[in-house]
Structure formats: structure tokens, C-alpha cells
Protein backbone atom coordinates (compact mmCIF):
# COMPACT_ATOMS: atom_id res chain seq x y z
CA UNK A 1 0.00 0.00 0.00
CA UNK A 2 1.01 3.45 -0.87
CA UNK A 3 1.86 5.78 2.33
CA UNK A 4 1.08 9.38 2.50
CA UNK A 5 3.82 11.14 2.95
CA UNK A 6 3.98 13.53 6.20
CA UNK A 7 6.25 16.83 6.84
CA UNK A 8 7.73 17.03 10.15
CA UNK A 9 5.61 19.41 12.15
CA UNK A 10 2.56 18.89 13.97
CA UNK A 11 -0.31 21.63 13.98
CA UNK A 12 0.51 22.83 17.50
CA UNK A 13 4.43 23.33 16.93
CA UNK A 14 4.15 25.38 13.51
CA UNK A 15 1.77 28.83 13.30
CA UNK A 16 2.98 28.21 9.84
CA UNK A 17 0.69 28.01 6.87
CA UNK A 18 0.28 24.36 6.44
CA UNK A 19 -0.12 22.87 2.91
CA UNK A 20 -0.74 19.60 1.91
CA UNK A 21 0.15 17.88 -1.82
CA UNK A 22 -2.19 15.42 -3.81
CA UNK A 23 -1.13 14.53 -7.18
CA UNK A 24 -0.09 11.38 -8.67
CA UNK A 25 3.08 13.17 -10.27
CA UNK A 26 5.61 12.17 -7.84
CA UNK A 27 7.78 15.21 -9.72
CA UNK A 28 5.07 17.83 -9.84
CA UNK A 29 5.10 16.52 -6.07
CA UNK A 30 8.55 16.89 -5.70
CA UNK A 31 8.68 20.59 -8.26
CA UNK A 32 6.24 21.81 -5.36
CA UNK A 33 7.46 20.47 -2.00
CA UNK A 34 10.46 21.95 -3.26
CA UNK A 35 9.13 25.59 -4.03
CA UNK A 36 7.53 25.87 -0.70
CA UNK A 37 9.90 24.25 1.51
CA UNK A 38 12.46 27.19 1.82
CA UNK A 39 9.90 29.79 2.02
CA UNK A 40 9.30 31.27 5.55
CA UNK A 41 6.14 30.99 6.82
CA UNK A 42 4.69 28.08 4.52
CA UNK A 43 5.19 24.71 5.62
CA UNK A 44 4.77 21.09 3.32
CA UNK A 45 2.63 19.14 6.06
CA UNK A 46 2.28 15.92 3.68
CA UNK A 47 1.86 14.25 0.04
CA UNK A 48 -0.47 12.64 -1.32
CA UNK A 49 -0.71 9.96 -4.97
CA UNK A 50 -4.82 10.20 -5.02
CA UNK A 51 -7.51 12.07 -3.74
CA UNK A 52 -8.38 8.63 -1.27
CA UNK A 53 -5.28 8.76 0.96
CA UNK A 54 -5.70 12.92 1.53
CA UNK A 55 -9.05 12.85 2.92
CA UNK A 56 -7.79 9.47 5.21
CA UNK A 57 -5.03 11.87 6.14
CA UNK A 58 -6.49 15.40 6.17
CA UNK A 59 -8.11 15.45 9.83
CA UNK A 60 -4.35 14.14 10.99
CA UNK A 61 -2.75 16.74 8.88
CA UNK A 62 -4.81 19.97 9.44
CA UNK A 63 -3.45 21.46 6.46
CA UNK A 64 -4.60 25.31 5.82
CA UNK A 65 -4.14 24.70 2.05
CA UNK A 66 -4.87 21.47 -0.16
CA UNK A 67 -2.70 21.69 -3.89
CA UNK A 68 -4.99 19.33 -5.57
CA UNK A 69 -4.55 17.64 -8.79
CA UNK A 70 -7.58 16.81 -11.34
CA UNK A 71 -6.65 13.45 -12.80
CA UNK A 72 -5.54 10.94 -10.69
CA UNK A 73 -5.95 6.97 -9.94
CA UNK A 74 -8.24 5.59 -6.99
CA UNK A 75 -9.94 8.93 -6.65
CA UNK A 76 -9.59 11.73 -8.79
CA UNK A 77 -9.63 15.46 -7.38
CA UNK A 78 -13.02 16.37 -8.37
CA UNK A 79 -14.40 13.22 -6.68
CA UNK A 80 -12.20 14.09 -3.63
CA UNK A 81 -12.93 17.95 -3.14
CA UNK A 82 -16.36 17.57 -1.95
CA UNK A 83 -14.73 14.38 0.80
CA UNK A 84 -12.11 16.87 1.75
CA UNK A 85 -14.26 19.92 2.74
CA UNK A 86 -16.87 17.45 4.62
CA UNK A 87 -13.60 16.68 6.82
CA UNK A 88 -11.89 20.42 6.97
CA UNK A 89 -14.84 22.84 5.76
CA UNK A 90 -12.06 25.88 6.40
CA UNK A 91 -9.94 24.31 4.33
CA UNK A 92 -8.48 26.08 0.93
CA UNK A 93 -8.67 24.20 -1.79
CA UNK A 94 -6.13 25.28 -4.98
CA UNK A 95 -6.50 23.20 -7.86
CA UNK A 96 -3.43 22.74 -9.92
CA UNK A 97 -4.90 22.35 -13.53
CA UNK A 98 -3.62 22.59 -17.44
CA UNK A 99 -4.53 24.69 -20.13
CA UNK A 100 -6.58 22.13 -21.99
CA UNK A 101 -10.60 21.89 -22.84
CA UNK A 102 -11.03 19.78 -20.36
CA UNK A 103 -8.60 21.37 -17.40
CA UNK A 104 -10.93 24.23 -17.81
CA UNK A 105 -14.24 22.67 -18.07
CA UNK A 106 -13.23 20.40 -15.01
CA UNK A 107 -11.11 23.03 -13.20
CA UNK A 108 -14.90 25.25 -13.32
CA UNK A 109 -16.57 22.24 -11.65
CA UNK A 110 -14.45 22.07 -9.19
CA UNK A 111 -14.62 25.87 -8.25
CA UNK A 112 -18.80 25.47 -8.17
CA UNK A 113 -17.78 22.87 -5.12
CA UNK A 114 -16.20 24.77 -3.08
CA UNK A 115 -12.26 24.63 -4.19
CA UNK A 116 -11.18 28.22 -4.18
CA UNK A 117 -8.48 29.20 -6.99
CA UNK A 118 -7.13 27.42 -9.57
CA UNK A 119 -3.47 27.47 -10.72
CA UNK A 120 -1.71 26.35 -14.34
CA UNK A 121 0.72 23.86 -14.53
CA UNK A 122 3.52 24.59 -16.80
CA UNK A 123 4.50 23.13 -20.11
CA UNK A 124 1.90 21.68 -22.09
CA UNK A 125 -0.37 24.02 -23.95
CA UNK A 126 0.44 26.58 -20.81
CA UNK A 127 1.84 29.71 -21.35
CA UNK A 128 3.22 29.73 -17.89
CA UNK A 129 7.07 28.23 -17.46
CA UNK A 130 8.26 26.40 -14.52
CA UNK A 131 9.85 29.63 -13.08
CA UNK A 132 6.26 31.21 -13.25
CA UNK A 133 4.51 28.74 -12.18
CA UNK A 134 6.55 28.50 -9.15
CA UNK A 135 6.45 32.38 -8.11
CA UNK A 136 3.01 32.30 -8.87
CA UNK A 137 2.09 29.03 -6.39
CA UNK A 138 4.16 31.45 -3.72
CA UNK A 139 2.47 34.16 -3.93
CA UNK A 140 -1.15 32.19 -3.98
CA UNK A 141 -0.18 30.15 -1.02
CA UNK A 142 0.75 33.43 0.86
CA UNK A 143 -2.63 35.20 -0.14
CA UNK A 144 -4.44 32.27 0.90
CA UNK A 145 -2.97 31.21 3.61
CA UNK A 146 -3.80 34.56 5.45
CA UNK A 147 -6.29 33.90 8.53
CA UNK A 148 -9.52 35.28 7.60
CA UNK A 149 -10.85 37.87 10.38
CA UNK A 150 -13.73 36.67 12.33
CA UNK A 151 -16.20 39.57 13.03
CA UNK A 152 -18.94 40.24 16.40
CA UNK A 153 -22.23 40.24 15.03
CA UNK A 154 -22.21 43.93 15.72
CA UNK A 155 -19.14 44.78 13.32
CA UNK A 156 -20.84 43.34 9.90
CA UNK A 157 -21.88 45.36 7.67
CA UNK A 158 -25.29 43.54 8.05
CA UNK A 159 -25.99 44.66 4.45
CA UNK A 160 -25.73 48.19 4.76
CA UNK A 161 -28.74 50.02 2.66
CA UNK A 162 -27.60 51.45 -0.08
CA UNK A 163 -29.27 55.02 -0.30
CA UNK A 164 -29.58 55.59 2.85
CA UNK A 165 -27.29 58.32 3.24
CA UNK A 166 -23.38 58.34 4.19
CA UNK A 167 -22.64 55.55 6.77
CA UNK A 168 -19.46 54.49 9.12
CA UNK A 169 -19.27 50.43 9.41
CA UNK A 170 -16.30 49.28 11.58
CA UNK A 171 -14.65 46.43 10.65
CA UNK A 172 -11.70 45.29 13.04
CA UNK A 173 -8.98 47.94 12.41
CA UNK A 174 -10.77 48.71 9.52
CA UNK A 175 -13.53 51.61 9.08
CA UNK A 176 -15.39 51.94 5.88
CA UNK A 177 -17.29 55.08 5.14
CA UNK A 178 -20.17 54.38 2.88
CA UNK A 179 -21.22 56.75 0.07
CA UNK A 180 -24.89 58.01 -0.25
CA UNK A 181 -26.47 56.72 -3.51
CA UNK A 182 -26.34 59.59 -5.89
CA UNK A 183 -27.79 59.03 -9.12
CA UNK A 184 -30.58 60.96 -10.39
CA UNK A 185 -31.53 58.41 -12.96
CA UNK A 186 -31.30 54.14 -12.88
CA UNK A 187 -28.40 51.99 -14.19
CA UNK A 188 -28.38 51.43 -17.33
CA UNK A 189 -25.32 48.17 -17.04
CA UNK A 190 -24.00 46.45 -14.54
CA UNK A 191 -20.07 46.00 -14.43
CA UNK A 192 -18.76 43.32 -12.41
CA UNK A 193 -15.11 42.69 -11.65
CA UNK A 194 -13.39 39.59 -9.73
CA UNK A 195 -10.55 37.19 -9.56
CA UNK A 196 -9.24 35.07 -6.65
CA UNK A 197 -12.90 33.07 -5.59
CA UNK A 198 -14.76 34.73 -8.22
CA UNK A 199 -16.05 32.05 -10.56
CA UNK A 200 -18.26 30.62 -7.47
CA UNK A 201 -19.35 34.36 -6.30
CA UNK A 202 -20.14 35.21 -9.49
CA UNK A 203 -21.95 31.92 -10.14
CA UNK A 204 -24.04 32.49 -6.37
CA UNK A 205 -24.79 36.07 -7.11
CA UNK A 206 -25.97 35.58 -10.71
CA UNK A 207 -28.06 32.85 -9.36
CA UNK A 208 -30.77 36.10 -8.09
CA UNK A 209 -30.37 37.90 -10.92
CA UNK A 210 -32.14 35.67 -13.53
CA UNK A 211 -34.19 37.70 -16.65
CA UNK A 212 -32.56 40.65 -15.28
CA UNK A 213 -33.40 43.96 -17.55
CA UNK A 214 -29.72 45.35 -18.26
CA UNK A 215 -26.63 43.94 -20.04
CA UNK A 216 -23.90 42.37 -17.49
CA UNK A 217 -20.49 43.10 -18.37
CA UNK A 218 -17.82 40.60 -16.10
CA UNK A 219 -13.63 41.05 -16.28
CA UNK A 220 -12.99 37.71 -14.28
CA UNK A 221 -8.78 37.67 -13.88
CA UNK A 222 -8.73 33.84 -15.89
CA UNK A 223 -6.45 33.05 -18.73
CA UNK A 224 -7.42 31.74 -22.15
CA UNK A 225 -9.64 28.57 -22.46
CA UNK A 226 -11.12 29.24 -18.59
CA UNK A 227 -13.22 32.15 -19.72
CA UNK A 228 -15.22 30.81 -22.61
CA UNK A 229 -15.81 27.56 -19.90
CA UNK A 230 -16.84 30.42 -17.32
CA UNK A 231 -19.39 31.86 -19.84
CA UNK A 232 -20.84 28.23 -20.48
CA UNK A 233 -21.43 27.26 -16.84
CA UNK A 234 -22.80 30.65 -15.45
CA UNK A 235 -25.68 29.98 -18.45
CA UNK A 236 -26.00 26.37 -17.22
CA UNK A 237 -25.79 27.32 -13.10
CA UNK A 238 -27.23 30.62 -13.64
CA UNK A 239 -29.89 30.56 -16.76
CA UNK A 240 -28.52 33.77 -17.99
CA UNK A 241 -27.43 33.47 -21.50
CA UNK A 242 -23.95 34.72 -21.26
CA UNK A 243 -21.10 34.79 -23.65
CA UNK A 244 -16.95 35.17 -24.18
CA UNK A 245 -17.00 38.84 -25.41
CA UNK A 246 -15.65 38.77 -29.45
CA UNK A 247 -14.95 41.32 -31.36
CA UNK A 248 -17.93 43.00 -32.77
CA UNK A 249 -20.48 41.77 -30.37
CA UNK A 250 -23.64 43.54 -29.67
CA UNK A 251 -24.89 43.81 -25.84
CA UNK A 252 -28.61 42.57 -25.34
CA UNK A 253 -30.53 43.56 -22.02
CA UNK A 254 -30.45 40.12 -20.02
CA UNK A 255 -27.02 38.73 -21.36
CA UNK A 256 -23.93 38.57 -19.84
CA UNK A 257 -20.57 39.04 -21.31
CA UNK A 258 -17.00 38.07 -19.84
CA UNK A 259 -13.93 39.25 -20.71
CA UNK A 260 -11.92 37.00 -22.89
CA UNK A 261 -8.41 35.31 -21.29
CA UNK A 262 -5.59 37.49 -22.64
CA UNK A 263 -7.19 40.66 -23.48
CA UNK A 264 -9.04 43.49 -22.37
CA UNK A 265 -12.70 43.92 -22.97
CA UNK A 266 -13.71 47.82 -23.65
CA UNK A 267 -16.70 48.61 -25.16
CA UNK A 268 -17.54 51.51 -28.34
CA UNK A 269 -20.77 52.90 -29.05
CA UNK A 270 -22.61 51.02 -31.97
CA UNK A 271 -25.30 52.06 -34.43
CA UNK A 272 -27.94 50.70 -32.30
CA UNK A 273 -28.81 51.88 -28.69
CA UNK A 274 -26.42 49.28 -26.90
CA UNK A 275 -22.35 49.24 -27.43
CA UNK A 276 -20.15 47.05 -29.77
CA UNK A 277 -17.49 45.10 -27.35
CA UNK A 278 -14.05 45.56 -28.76
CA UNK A 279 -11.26 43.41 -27.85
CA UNK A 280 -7.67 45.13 -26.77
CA UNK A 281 -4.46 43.47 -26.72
CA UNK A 282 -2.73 46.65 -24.93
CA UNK A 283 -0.31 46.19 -21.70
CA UNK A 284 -1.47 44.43 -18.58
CA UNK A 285 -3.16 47.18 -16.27
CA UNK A 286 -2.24 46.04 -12.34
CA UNK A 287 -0.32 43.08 -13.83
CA UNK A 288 -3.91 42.11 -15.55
CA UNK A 289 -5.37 41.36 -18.81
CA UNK A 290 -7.75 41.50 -19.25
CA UNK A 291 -8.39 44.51 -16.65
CA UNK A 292 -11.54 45.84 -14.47
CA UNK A 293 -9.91 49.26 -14.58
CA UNK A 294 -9.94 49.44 -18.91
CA UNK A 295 -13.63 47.74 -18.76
CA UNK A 296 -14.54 50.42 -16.19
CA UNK A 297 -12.90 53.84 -18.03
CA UNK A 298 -14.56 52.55 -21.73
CA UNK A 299 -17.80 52.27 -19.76
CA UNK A 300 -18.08 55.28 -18.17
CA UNK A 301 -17.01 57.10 -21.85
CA UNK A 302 -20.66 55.67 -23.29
CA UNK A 303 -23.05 55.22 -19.94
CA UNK A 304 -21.74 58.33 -17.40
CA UNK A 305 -23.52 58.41 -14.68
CA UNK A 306 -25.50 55.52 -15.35
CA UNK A 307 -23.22 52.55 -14.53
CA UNK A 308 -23.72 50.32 -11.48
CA UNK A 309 -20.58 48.18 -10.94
CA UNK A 310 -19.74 45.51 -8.57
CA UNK A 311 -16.43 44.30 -6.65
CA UNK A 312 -16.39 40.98 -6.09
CA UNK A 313 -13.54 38.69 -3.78
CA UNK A 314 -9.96 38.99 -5.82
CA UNK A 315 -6.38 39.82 -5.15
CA UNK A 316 -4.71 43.00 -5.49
CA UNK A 317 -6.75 46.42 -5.96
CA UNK A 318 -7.62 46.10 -10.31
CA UNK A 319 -10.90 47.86 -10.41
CA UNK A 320 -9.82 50.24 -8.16
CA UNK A 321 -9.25 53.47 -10.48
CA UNK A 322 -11.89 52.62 -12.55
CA UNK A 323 -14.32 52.61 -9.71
CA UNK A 324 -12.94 55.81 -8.74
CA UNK A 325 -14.10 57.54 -12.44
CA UNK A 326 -17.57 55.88 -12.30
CA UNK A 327 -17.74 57.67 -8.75
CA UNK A 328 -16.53 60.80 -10.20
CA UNK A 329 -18.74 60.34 -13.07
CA UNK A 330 -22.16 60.13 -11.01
CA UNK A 331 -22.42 55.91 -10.66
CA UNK A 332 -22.51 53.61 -8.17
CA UNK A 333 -20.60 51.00 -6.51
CA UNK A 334 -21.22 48.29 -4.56
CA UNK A 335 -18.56 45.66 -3.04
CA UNK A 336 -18.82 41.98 -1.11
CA UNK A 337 -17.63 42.37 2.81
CA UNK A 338 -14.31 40.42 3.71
CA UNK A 339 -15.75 38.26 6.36
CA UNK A 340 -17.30 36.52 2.65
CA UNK A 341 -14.42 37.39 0.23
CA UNK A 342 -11.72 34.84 -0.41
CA UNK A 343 -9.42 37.43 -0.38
CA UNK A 344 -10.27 41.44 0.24
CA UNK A 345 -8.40 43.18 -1.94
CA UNK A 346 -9.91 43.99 -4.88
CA UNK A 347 -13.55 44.61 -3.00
CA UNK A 348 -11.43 45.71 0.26
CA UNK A 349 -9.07 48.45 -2.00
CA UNK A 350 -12.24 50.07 -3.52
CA UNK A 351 -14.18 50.02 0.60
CA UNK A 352 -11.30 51.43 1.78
CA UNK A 353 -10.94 54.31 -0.44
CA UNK A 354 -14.59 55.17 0.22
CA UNK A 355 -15.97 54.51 -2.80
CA UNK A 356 -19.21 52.06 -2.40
CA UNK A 357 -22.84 52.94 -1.46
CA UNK A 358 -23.01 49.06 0.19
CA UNK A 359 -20.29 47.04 1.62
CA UNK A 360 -22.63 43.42 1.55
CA UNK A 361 -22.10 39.58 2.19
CA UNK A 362 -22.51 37.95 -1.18
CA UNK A 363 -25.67 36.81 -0.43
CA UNK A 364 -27.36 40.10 -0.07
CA UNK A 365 -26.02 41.45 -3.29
CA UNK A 366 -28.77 40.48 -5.64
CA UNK A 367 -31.06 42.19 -3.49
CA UNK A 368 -28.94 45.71 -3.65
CA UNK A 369 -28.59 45.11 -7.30
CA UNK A 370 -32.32 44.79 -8.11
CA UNK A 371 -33.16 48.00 -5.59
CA UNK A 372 -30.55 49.87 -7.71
CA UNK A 373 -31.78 49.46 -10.80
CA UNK A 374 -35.74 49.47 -10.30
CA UNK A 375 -35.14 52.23 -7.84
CA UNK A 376 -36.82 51.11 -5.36
């Protein structure tokens, strides 16, 4: 029988971030134990061939973060993800995927239960080398690995009402000063912008916002191959019909478009009373590309004041500027709280700066959106 393999620490002797290995690669094992190992802070807890012996070994290991492979003998990852968050619901879950069809269409299963990033293995049809691949699995692991905040009922936002008037809603060491809700006249599109846990959100959100009267416009940070999947399982999860923007393409009230892997979405006015999308293969914005910020700025060129965007869980602050001009400009914007983010920065950089007329969980952001945009 085939042993798991265990790192040297127990739970109680490392404040470490605690990661455990399944794949059936003993070298991708091997490529990651070794990334991780000499980084302070992050600790290899244990290996694992197949999804079977991690969830026998999970409870004993108490990882903080699972690197799961898809295809595997015994069990396979998608079969164990679901096993592995019965035993550790806290756990993250990063799937290690390729480039392929199928790593997408598999890799957006396995984000709609509960795993919560993905990451691309090099060589293959990846762009990503091994040197990128391993600075990238670094600088996940850290963003992960971060504890998440646990908040008294009395410091959540408890889905602060958007119109209400300016607002102060402590967080712990964190105060976020909510805008009043400005706009003399109702939305007219609804922005969205997410990366790091945003396939589920976006998937759960959407979920409320079925034969909804505007066009939905979504820059989800994914590369090539995982966006057109995206698009086909929020119109299978969601019943929107939603597309991979192309070049050319027309918005319709009740669609929603994504941004295309590998290039920027903006959109021009058309003939017609709804914009053409056009598809930009300019420099990253934020290290991104495509880019909330460039969505954001083409938006508010065509719609002004009448732009409604929302922040969803993601790393780093993309979104942030562009927020900042639909402000300016007379729109709104709304953002999901931390204690439901995967990670609070993207939401978290445009709270901060004061930006948002609601600071909500996720599951109170349907609600806000409808109010918005029927006025009510």
C-alpha cells in the first residue's frame, strides 16, 4: 500500500501556513514540496498519490491549504474535493490544472464545489514556465494562507442600505465610510469585476439575478480557455445566457458578457442603442489582462452616470481606479464584505478608499442590485 507522505511538524508546533500535496506526479510533487519548503512561513505538512489517501489523512494533517490535482488513480480530485471539505470545511482548496478543454471545463466544476483558486501547470499548452509557475504558487499560497478575520455580530456590515445616506461600518482595524447613492436616474449596465474566488461568487450572485433587464459586463482575472468555460457554466448554473465577449459583439438587455483570457474587454458605441465590445491586446493594467480598470474607463465614456458596478472577492486592488471615475462620473458601486471574500483586496481596496454605497455579504447582493436598478 502506498503511504502518505507527512512533513515534520505537527499543527501545535508550527503557526505556519500548512499545505498539503495530492497529485499522482511524484515530480510535480517533488517541483512543489520543493518551491515551498524554503519559504518562511509556509510549511509542506504531507503528500499525497490520489484524492483517497488525503481525505484518510487530512483530519491528521490539518493542512490550511490542499494543492490538488484533477486526474488521478483511486480517486480523482473532483471526486475528492467535496470528501475533503466534509472533513476540513475551512480548508483552501487550490486546484493545480492545465490549459486544456477539459482542465478548464473540469477546473470550473471544481470551483462550483467549493475549491477556491485554480493554478496552471507549466508546459503543455500553458503559457506559464516552470519559473512562473513556481512564483506564482508562492504568492497564492501566501494570499491564501492569510487567517480570515472573524467579526462580532455587531461589526458586519449587516448589508448596509444602499441610499440611505453616508454611513461608518467598523470592521476590526478597519472603518469603511459608505457613500450616499447619488444618481438621479437608474443603471443602465452592470459592471462586475473579480478574480481570486470569483467564478463561485459570481456563479451564487448571478443565481438572483435571472431575466434581469440590463446587459452584465464581467472582467474575471482567468487566462485563455477558462473564460469561454466560465461563460458556459454561469448559463448552465445561472440561466442567464452569457457569452466570451468577441470582437464586434452587440450587448442585449439580459445577457452577460466576460472578458476574454488574454485581453481586455472595452466597449464603443454602436449604431444601435447598446455598445459594440471591442477586444484590446494593450499592456497588462495592475499586472492584468484583461483589466476591471480598462472595462470600467470605456464604460463610463458611453453610460456616465448611469453605470452600477460591482467588486467581487480577488487579489490585489484592479478595479480600483476605474471605480474611482464611475464615482466621479455620477455611478454607483457596490462591493462583497471580507468576512465573505476569499481574499479582500480587490472589493477591500475600492471600501477602503470610500468609494461604495453598500459594503454586503454575497448573499445580499442580488437584493442591492435589483433596488438599484428598479429604484426602489
Amino acid at each position: 500500500m502506498t503511504a502518505i507522505t507527512t512533513g515534520p511538524q505537527s499543527p501545535q508546533e508550527a503557526p505556519n501556513i500548512r499545505v498539503m500535496i495530492v497529485d499522482d506526479s511524484a515530480v510535480i510533487r517533488a517541483v512543489i514540496t520543493r518551491t515551498l519548503t524554503p519559504e518562511q512561513g509556509i510549511e509542506v505538512v504531507g503528500t499525497a498519490p490520489n484524492g483517497d489517501l488525503a481525505v484518510k489523512a487530512i483530519a491528521r494533517l490539518q493542512p490550511d491549504i490542499v494543492v490538488l490535482d484533477i486526474e488521478m488513480p483511486i480517486m480523482d480530485g473532483l471526486t475528492a474535493l467535496p470528501l475533503l471539505l466534509k472533513e476540513k470545511p475551512d480548508v483552501r482548496v487550490l486546484i493545480c490544472s492545465t490549459l486544456s478543454a477539459r482542465g478548464a471545463d473540469v477546473t470550473m466544476k471544481a470551483l462550483a464545489l467549493g475549491a477556491t483558486d485554480s493554478i496552471l501547470k507549466p508546459g503543455g499548452e500553458s503559457i506559464s514556465s516552470a519559473a512562473d509557475f513556481q512564483r506564482d504558487l508562492v504568492r497564492v499560497i501566501r494570499v491564501l494562507g492569510r487567517p480570515r478575520k472573524k467579526y462580532a455580530p455587531a461589526n458586519h456590515t449587516n448589508g448596509a442600505d444602499a441610499g440611505t445616506g453616508a454611513a461608518k461600518k467598523l470592521y476590526p482595524q478597519t472603518t469603511v465610510t459608505l457613500r450616499p447613492h447619488k444618481a438621479p436616474l437608474p443603471p443602465k449596465i452592470l459592471a462586475i469585476g473579480s478574480s481570486t474566488g470569483g467564478p463561485k461568487a459570481l456563479m451564487d450572485m448571478l443565481k438572483g439575478l435571472k431575466n434581469f433587464p440590463l446587459p452584465i459586463v464581467i472582467t474575471q482575472h482567468m487566462p485563455k480557455t477558462f473564460t469561454a468555460m466560465l461563460a458556459q457554466h454561469i448559463e448552465q448554473n445561472c440561466g442567464i445566457p452569457c457569452f466570451e465577449g468577441a470582437e464586434g459583439m452587440v450587448l442585449k438587455p439580459g445577457s452577460a458578457y466576460v472578458a476574454p483570457g488574454g485581453l481586455h474587454m472595452i466597449f464603443q458605441k454602436g449604431t444601435g442603442e447598446y455598445p459594440v465590445i471591442h477586444l484590446d491586446s494593450g499592456p497588462p493594467e495592475n499586472f492584468c489582462r484583461p483589466s476591471v480598470d480598462v472595462m470600467l474607463r470605456s464604460l463610463v465614456d458611453i453610460y456616465g452616470s448611469r453605470i452600477l458596478t460591482v467588486i467581487l472577492t480577488g487579489m490585489g486592488s484592479d478595479g480600483l481606479e476605474g471605480c474611482r471615475k464611475v464615482v466621479d462620473n455620477g455611478g454607483n458601486v457596490i462591493a462583497q464584505d471580507e468576512e465573505t471574500s476569499i481574499v479582500w483586496g480587490m472589493p477591500g481596496a475600492v471600501a477602503t478608499a470610500g468609494l461604495c454605497s453598500a459594503v454586503q455579504p454575497l448573499s445580499q447582493l442580488d437584493v442591492t442590485i435589483k433596488k438599484l436598478v428598479t429604484g426602489s
